[in-house]
PDB file of N, CA and C in Angstrom:
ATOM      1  N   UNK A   1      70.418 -33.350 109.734  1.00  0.00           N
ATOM      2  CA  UNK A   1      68.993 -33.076 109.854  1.00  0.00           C
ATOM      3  C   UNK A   1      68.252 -34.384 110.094  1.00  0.00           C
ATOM      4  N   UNK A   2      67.352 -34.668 111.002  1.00  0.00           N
ATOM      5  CA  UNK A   2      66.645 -35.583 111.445  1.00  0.00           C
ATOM      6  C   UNK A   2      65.568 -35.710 110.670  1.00  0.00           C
ATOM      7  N   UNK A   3      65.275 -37.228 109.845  1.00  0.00           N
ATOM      8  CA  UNK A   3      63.988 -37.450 109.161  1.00  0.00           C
ATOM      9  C   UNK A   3      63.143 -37.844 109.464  1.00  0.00           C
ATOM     10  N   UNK A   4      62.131 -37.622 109.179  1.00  0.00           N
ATOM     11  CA  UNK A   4      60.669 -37.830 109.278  1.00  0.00           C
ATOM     12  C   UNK A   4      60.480 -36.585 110.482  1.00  0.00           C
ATOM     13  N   UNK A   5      61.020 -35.794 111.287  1.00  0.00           N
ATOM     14  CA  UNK A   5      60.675 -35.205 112.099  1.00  0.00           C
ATOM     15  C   UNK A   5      60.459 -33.767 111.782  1.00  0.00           C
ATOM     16  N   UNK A   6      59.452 -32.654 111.983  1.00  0.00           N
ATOM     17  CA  UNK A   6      58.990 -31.511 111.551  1.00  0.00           C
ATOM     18  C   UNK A   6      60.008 -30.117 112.226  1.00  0.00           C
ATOM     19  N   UNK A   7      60.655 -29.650 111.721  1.00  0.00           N
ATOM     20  CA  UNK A   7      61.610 -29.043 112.833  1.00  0.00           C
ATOM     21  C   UNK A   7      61.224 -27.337 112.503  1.00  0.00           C
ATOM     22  N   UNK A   8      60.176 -27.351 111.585  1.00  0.00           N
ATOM     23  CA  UNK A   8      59.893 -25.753 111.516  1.00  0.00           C
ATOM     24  C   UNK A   8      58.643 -25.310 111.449  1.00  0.00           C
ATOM     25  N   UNK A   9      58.324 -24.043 110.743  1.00  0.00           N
ATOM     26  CA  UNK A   9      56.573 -24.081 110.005  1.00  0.00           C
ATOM     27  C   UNK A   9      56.080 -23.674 111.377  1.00  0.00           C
ATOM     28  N   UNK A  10      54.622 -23.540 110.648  1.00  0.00           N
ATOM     29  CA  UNK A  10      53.962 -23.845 112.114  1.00  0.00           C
ATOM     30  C   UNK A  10      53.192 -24.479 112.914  1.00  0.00           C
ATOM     31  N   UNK A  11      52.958 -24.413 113.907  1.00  0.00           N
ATOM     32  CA  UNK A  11      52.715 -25.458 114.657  1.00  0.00           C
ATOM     33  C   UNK A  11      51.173 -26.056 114.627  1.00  0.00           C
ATOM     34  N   UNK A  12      51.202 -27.372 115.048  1.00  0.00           N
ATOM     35  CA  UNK A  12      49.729 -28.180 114.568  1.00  0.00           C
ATOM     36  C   UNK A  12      48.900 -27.591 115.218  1.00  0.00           C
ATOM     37  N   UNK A  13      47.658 -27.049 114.918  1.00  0.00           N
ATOM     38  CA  UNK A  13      46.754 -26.593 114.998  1.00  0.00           C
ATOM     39  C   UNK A  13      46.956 -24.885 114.437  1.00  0.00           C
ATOM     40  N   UNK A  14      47.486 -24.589 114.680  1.00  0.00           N
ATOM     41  CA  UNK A  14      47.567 -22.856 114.534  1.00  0.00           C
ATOM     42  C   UNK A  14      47.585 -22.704 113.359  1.00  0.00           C
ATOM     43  N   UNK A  15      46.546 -21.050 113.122  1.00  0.00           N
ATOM     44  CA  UNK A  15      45.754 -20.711 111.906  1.00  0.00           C
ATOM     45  C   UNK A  15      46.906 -20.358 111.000  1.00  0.00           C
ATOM     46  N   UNK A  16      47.095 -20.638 109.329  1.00  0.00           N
ATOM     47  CA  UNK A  16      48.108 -19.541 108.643  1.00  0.00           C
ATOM     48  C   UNK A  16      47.928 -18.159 109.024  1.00  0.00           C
ATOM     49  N   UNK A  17      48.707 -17.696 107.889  1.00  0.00           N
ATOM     50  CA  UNK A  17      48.845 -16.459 107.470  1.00  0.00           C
ATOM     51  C   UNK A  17      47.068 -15.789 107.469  1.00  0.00           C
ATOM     52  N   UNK A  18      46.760 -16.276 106.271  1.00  0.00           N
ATOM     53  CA  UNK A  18      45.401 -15.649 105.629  1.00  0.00           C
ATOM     54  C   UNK A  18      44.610 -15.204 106.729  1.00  0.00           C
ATOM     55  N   UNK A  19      44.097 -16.498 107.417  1.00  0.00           N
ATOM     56  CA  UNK A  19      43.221 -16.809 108.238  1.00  0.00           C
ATOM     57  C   UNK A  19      43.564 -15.485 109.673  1.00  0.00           C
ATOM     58  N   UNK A  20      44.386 -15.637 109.835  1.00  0.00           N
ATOM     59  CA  UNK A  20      44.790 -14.796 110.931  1.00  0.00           C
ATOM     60  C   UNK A  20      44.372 -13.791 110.876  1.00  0.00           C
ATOM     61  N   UNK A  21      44.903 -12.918 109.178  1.00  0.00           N
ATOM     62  CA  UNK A  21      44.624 -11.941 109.144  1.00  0.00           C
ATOM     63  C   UNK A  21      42.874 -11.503 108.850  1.00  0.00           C
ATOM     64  N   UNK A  22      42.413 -12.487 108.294  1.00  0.00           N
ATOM     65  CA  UNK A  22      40.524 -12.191 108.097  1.00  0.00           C
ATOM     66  C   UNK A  22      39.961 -12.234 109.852  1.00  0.00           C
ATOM     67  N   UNK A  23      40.705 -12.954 110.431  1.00  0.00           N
ATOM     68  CA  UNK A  23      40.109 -12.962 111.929  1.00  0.00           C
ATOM     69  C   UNK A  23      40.169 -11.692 112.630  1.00  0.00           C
ATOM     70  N   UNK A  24      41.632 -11.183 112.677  1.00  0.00           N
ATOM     71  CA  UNK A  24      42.278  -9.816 112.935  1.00  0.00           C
ATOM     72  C   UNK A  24      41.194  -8.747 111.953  1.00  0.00           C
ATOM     73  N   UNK A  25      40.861  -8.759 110.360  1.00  0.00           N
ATOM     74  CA  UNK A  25      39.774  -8.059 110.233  1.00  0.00           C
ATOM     75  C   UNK A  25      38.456  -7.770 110.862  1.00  0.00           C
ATOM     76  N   UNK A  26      38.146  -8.833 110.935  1.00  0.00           N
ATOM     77  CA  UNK A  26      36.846  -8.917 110.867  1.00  0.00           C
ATOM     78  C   UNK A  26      36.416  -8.919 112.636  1.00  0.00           C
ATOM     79  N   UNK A  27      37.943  -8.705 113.556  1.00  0.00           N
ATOM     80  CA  UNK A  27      37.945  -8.318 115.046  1.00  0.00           C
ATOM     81  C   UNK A  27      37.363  -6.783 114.683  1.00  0.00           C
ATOM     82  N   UNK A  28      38.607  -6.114 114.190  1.00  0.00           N
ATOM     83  CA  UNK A  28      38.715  -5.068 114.048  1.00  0.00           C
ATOM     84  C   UNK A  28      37.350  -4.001 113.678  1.00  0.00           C
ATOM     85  N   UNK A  29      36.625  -4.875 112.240  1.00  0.00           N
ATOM     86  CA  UNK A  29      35.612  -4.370 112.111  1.00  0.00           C
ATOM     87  C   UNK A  29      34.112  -4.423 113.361  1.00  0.00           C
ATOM     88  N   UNK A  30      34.167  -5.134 114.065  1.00  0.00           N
ATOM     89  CA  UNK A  30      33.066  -5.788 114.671  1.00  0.00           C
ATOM     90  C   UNK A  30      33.882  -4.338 116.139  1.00  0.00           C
ATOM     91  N   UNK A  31      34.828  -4.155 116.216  1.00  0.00           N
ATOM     92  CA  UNK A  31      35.108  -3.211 117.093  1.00  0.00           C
ATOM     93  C   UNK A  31      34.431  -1.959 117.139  1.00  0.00           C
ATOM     94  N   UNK A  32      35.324  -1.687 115.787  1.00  0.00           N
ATOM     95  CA  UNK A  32      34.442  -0.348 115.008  1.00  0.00           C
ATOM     96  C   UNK A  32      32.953  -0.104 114.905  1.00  0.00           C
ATOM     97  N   UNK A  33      32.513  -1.250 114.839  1.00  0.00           N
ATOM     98  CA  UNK A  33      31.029  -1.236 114.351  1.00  0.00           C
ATOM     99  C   UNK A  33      30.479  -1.108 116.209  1.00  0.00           C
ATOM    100  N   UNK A  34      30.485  -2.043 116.883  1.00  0.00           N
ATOM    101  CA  UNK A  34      30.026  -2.071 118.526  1.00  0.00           C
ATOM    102  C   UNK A  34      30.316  -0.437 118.827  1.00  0.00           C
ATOM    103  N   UNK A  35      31.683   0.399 118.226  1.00  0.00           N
ATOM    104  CA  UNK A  35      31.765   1.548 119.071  1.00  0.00           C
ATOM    105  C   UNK A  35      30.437   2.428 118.788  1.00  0.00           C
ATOM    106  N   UNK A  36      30.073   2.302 117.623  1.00  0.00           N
ATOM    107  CA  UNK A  36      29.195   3.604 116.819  1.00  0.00           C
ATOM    108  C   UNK A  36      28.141   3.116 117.165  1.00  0.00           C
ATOM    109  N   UNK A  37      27.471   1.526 117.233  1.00  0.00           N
ATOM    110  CA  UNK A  37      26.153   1.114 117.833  1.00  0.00           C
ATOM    111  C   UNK A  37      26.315  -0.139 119.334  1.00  0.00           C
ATOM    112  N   UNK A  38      26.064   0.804 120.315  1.00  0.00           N
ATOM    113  CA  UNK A  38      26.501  -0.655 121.166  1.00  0.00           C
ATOM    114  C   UNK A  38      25.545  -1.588 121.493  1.00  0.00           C
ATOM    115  N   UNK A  39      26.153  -2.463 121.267  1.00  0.00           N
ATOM    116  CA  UNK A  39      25.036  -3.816 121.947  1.00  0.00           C
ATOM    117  C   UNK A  39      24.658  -4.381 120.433  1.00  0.00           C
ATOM    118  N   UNK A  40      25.491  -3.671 119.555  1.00  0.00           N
ATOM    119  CA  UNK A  40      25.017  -4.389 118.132  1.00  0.00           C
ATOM    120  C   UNK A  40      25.229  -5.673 117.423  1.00  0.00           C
ATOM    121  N   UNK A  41      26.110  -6.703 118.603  1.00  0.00           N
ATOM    122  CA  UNK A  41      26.536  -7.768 117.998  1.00  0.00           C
ATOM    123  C   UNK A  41      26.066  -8.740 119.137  1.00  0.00           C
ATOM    124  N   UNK A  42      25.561  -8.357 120.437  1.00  0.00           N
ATOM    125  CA  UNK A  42      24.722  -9.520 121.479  1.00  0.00           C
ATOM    126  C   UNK A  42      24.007 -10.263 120.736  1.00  0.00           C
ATOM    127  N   UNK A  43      25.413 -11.701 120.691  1.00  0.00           N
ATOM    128  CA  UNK A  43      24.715 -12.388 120.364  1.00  0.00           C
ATOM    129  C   UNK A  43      24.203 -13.010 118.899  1.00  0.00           C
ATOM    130  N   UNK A  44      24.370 -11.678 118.123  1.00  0.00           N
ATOM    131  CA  UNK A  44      23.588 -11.740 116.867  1.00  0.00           C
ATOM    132  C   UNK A  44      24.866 -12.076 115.793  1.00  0.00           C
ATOM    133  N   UNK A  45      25.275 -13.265 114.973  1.00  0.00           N
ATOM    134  CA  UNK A  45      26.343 -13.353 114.219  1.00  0.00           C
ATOM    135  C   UNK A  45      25.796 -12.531 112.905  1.00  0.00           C
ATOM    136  N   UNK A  46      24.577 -12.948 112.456  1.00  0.00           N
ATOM    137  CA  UNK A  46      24.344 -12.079 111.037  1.00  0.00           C
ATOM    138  C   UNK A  46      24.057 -10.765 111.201  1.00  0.00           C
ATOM    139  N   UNK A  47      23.725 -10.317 112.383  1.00  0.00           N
ATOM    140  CA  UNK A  47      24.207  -8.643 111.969  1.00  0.00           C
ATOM    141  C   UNK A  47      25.603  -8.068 111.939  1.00  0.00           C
ATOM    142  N   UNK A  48      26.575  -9.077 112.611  1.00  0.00           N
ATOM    143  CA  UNK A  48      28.098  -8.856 111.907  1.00  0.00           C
ATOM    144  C   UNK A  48      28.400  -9.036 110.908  1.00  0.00           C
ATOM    145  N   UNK A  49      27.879  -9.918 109.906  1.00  0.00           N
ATOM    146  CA  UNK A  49      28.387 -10.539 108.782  1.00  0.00           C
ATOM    147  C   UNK A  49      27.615  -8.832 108.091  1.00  0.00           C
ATOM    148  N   UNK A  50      26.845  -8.201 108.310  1.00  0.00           N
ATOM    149  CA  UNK A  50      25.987  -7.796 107.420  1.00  0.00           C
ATOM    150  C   UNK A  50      26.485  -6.198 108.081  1.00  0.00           C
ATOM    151  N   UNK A  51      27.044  -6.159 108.910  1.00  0.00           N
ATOM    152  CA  UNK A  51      27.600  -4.959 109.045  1.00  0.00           C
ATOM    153  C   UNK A  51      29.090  -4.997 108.224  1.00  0.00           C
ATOM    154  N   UNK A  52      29.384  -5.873 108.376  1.00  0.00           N
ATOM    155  CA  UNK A  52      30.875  -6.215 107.904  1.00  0.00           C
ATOM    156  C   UNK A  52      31.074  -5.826 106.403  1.00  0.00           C
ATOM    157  N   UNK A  53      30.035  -6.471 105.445  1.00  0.00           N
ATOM    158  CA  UNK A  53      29.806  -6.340 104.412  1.00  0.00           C
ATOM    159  C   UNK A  53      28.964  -4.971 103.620  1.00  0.00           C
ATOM    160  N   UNK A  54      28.706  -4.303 104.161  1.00  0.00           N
ATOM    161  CA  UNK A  54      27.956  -3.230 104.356  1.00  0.00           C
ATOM    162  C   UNK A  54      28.595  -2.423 104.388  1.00  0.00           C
ATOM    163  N   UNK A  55      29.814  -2.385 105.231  1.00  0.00           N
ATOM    164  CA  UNK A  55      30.875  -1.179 105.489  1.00  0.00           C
ATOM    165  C   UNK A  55      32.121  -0.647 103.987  1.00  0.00           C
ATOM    166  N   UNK A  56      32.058  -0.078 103.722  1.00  0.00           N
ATOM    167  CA  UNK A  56      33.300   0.472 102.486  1.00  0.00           C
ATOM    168  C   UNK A  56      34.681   0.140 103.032  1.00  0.00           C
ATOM    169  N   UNK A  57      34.732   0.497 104.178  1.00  0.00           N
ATOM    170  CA  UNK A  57      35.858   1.122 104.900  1.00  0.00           C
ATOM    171  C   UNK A  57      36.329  -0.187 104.877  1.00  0.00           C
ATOM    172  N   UNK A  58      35.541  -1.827 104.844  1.00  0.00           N
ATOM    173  CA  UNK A  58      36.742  -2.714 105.046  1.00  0.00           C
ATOM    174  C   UNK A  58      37.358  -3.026 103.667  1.00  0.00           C
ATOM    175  N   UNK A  59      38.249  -3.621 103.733  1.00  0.00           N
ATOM    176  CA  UNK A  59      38.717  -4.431 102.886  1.00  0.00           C
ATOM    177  C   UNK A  59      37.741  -5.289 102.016  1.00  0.00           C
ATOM    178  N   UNK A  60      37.773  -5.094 100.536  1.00  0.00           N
ATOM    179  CA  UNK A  60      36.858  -5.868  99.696  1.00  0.00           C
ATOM    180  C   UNK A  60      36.538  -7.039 100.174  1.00  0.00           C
ATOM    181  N   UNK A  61      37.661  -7.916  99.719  1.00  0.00           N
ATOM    182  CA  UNK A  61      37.744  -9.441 100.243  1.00  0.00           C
ATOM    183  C   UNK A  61      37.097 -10.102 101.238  1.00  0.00           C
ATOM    184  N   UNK A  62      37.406  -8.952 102.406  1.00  0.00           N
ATOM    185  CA  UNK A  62      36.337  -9.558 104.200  1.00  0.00           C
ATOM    186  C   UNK A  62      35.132  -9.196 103.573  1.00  0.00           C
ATOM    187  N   UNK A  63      35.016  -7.823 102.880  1.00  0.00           N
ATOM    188  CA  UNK A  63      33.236  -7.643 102.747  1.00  0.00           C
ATOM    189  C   UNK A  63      32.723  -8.869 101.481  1.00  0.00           C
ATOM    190  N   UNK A  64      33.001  -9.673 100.988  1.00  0.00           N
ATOM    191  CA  UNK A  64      32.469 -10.359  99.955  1.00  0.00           C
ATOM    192  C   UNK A  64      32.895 -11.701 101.165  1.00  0.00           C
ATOM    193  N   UNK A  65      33.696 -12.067 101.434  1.00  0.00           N
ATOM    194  CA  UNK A  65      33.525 -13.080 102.420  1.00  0.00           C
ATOM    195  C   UNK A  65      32.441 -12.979 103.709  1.00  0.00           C
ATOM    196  N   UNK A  66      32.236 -12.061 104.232  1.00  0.00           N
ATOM    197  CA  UNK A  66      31.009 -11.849 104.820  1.00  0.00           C
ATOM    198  C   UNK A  66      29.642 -12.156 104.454  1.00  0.00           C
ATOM    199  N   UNK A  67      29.208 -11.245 102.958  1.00  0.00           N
ATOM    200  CA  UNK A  67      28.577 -11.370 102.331  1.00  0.00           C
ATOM    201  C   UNK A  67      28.171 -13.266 102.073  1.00  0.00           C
ATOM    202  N   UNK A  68      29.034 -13.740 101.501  1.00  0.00           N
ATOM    203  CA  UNK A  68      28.977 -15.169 101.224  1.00  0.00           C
ATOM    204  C   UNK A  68      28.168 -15.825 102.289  1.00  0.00           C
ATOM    205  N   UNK A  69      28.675 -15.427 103.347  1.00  0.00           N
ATOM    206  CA  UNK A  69      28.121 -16.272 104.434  1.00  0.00           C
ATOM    207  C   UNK A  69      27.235 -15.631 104.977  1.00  0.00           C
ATOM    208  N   UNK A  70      26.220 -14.677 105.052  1.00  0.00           N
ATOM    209  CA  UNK A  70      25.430 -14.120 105.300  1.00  0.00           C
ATOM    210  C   UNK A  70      23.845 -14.177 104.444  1.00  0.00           C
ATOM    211  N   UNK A  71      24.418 -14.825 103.241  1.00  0.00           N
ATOM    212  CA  UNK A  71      23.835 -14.527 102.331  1.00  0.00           C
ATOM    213  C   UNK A  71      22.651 -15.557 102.465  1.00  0.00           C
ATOM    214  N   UNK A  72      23.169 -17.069 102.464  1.00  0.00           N
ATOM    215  CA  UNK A  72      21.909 -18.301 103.164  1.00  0.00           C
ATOM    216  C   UNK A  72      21.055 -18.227 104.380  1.00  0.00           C
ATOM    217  N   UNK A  73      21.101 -16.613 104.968  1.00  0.00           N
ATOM    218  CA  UNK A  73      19.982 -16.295 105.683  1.00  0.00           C
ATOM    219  C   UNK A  73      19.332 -14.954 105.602  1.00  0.00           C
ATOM    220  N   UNK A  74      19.770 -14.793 104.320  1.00  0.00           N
ATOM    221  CA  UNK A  74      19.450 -13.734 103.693  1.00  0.00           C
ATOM    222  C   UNK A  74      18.044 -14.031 102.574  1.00  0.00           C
ATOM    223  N   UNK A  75      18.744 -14.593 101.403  1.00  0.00           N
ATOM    224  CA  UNK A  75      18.051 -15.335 100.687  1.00  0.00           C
ATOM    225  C   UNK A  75      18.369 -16.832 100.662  1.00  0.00           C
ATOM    226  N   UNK A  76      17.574 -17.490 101.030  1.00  0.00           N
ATOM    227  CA  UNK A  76      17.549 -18.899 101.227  1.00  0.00           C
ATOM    228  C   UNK A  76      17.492 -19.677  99.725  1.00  0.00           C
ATOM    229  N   UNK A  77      18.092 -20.599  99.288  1.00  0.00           N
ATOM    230  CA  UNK A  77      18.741 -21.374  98.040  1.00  0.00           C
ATOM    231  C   UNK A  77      17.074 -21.970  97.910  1.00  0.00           C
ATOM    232  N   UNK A  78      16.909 -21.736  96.541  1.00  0.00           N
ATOM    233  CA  UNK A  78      15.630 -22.359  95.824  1.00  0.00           C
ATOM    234  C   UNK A  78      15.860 -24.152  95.725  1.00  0.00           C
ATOM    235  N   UNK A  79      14.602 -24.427  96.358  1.00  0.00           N
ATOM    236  CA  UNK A  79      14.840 -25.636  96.301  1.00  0.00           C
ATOM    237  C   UNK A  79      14.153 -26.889  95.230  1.00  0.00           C
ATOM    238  N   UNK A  80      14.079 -27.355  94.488  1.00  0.00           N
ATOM    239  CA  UNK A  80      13.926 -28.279  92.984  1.00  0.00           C
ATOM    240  C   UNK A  80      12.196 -28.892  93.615  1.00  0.00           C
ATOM    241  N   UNK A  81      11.328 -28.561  92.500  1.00  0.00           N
ATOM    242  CA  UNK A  81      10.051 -29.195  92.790  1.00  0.00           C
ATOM    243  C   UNK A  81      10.216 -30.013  91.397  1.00  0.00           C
ATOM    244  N   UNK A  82       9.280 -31.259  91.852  1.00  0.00           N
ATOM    245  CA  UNK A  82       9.096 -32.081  90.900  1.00  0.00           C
ATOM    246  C   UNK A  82       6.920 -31.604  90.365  1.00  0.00           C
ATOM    247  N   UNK A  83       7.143 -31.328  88.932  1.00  0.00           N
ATOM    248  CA  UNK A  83       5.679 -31.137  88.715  1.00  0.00           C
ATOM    249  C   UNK A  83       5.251 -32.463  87.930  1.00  0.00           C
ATOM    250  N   UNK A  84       4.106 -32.797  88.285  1.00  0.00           N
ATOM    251  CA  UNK A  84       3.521 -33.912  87.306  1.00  0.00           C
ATOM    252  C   UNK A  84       2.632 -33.517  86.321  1.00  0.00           C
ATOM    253  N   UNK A  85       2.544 -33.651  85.159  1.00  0.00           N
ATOM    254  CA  UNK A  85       0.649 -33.035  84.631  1.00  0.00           C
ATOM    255  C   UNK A  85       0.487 -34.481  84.191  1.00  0.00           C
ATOM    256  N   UNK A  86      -1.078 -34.276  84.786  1.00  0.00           N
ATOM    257  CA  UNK A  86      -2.154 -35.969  84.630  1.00  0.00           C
ATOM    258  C   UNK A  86      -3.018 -35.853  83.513  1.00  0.00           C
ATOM    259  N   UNK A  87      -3.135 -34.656  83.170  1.00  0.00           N
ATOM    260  CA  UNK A  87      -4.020 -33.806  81.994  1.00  0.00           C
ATOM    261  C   UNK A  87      -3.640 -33.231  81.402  1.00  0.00           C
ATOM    262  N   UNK A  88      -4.306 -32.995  79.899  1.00  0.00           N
ATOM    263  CA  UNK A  88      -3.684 -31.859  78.897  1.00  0.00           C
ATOM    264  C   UNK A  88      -4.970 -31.231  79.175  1.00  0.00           C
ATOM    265  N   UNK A  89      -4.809 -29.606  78.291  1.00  0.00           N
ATOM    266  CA  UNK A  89      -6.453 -28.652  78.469  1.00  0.00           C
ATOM    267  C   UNK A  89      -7.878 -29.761  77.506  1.00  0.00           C
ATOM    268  N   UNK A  90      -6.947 -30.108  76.766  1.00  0.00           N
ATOM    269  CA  UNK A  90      -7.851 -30.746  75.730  1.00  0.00           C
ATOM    270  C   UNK A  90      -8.822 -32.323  76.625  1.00  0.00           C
ATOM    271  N   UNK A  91      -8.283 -32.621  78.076  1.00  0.00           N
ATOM    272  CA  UNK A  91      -8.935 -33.712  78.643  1.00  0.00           C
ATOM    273  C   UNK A  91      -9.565 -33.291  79.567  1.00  0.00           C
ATOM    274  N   UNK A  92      -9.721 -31.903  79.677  1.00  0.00           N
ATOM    275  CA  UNK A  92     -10.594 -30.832  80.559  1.00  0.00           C
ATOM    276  C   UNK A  92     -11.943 -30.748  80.217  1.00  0.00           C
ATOM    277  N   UNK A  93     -13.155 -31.332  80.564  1.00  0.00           N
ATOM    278  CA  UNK A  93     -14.201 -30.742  80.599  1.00  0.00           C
ATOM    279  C   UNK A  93     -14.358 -29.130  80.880  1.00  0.00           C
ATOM    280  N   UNK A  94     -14.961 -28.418  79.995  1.00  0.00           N
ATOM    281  CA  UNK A  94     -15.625 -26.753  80.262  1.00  0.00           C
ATOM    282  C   UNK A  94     -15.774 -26.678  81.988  1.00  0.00           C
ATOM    283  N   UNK A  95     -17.139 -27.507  82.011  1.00  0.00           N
ATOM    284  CA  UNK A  95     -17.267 -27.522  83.763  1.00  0.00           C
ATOM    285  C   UNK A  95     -16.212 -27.934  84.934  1.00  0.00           C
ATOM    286  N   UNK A  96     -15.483 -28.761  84.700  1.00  0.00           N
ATOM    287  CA  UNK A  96     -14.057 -28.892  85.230  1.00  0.00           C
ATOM    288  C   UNK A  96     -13.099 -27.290  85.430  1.00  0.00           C
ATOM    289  N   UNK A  97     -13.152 -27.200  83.853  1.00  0.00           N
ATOM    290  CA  UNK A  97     -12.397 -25.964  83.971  1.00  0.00           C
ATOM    291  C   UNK A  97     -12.806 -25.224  84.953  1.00  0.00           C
ATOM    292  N   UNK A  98     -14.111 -24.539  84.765  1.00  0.00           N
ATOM    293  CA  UNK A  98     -14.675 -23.745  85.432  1.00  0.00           C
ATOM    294  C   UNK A  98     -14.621 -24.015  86.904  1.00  0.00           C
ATOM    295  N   UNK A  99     -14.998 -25.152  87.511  1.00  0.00           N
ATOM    296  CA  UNK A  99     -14.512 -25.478  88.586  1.00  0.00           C
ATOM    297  C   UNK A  99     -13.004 -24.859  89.445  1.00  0.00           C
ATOM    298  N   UNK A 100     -11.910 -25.195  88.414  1.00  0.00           N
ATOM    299  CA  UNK A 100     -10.762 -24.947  88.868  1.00  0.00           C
ATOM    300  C   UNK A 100      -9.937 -23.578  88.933  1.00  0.00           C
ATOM    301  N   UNK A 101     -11.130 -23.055  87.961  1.00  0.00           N
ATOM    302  CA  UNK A 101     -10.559 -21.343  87.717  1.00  0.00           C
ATOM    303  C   UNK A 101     -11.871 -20.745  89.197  1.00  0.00           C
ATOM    304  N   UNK A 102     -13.031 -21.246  89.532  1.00  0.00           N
ATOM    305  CA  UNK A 102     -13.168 -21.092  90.857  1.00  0.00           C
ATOM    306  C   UNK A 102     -12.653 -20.851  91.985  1.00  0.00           C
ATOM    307  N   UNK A 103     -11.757 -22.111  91.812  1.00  0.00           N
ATOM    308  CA  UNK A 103     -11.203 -22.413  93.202  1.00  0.00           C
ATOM    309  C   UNK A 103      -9.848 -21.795  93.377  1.00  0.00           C
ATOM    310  N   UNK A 104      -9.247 -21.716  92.346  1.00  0.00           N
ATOM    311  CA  UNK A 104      -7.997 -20.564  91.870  1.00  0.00           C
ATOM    312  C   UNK A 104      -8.641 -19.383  92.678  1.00  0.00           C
ATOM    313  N   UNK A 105      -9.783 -18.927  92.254  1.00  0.00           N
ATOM    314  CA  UNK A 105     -10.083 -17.418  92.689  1.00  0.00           C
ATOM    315  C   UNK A 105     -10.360 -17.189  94.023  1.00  0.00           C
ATOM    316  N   UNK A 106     -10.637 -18.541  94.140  1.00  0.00           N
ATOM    317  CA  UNK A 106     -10.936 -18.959  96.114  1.00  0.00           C
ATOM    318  C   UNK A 106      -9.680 -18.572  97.205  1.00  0.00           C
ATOM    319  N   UNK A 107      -8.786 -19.801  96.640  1.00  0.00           N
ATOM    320  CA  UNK A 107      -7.654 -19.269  96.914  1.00  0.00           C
ATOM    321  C   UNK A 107      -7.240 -18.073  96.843  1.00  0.00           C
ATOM    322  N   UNK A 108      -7.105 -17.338  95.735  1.00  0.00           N
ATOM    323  CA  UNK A 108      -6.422 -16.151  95.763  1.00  0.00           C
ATOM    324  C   UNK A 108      -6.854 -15.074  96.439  1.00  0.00           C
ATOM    325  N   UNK A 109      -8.196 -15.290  96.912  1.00  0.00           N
ATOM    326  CA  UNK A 109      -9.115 -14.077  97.627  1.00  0.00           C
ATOM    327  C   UNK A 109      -9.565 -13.400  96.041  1.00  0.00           C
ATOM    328  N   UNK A 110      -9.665 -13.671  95.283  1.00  0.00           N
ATOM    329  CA  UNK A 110     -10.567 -13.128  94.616  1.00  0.00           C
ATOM    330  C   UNK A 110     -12.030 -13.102  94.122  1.00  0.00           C
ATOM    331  N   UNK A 111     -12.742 -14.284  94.472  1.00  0.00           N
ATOM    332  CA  UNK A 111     -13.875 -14.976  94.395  1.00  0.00           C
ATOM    333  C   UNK A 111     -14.925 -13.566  94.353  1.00  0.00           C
ATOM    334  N   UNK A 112     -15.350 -13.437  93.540  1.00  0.00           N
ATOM    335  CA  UNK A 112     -17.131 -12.498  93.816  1.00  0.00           C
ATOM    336  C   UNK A 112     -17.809 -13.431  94.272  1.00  0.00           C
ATOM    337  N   UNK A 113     -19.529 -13.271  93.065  1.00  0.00           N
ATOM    338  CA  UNK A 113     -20.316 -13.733  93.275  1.00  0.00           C
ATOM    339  C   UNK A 113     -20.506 -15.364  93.042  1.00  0.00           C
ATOM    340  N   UNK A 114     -19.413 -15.791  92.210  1.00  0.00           N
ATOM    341  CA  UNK A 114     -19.245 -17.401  91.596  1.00  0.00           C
ATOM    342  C   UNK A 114     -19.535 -17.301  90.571  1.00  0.00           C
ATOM    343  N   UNK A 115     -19.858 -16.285  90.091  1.00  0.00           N
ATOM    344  CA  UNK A 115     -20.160 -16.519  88.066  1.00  0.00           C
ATOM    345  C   UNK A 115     -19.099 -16.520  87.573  1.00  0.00           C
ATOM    346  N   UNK A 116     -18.761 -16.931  86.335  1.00  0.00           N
ATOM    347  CA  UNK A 116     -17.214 -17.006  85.634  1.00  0.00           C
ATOM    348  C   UNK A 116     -17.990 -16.213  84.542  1.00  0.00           C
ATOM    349  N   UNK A 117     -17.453 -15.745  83.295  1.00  0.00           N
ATOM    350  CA  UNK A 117     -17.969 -15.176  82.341  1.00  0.00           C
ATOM    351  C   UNK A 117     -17.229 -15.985  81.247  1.00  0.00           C
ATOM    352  N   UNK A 118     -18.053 -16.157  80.133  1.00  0.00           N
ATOM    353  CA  UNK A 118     -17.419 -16.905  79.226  1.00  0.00           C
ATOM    354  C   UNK A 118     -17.238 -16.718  77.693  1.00  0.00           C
TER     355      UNK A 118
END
């Protein structure tokens, strides 16, 4: 037997086992799915992922692997705010307050007449 040299296995680049077979799924499903709606995948990768995952009929595994990857344009990952407070209530002037519970209501579209009640 000759060393250092690769004489079996398979060959460099080509997908395993696994891979083959989620590709071969997830052909299969995207088949199925185009027959019953056509024109349902022009183009569009997340309505495969989301048909894929959606379907019973596949295999758990492809539908939660679908899912996974479907999911960051689905619901998009919350992203970390930094808050500062420069004030406690107690360094709030009344009229300040009032000011800011104003402009709260401004914003929100709730504003009446501008009276606050107190």
């Amino acid at each position: 037997m000759a060393q250092g040299r690769k004489t079996g296995g398979r060959q460099k680049g080509s997908v395993n086992r696994r891979t083959a077979e989620r590709e071969e799924a997830m052909q299969r499903a995207a088949q199925t799915i185009a027959a019953v709606i056509p024109g349902a995948f022009d183009g569009d990768a997340h309505a495969l992922l989301m048909a894929v995952y959606r379907d019973p009929a596949q295999e758990w595994q492809l539908r939660v692997q679908a899912a996974s990857k479907a999911i960051q344009y689905e619901k998009p990952a919350l992203s970390s705010v930094e808050a500062k407070v420069t004030a406690t209530i107690q360094d709030v002037s009344e009229d300040d307050l009032d000011a800011q519970i104003r402009m709260m209501a401004v914003a929100a579209g709730l504003a009446g007449d501008g009276a606050t009640e107190h």
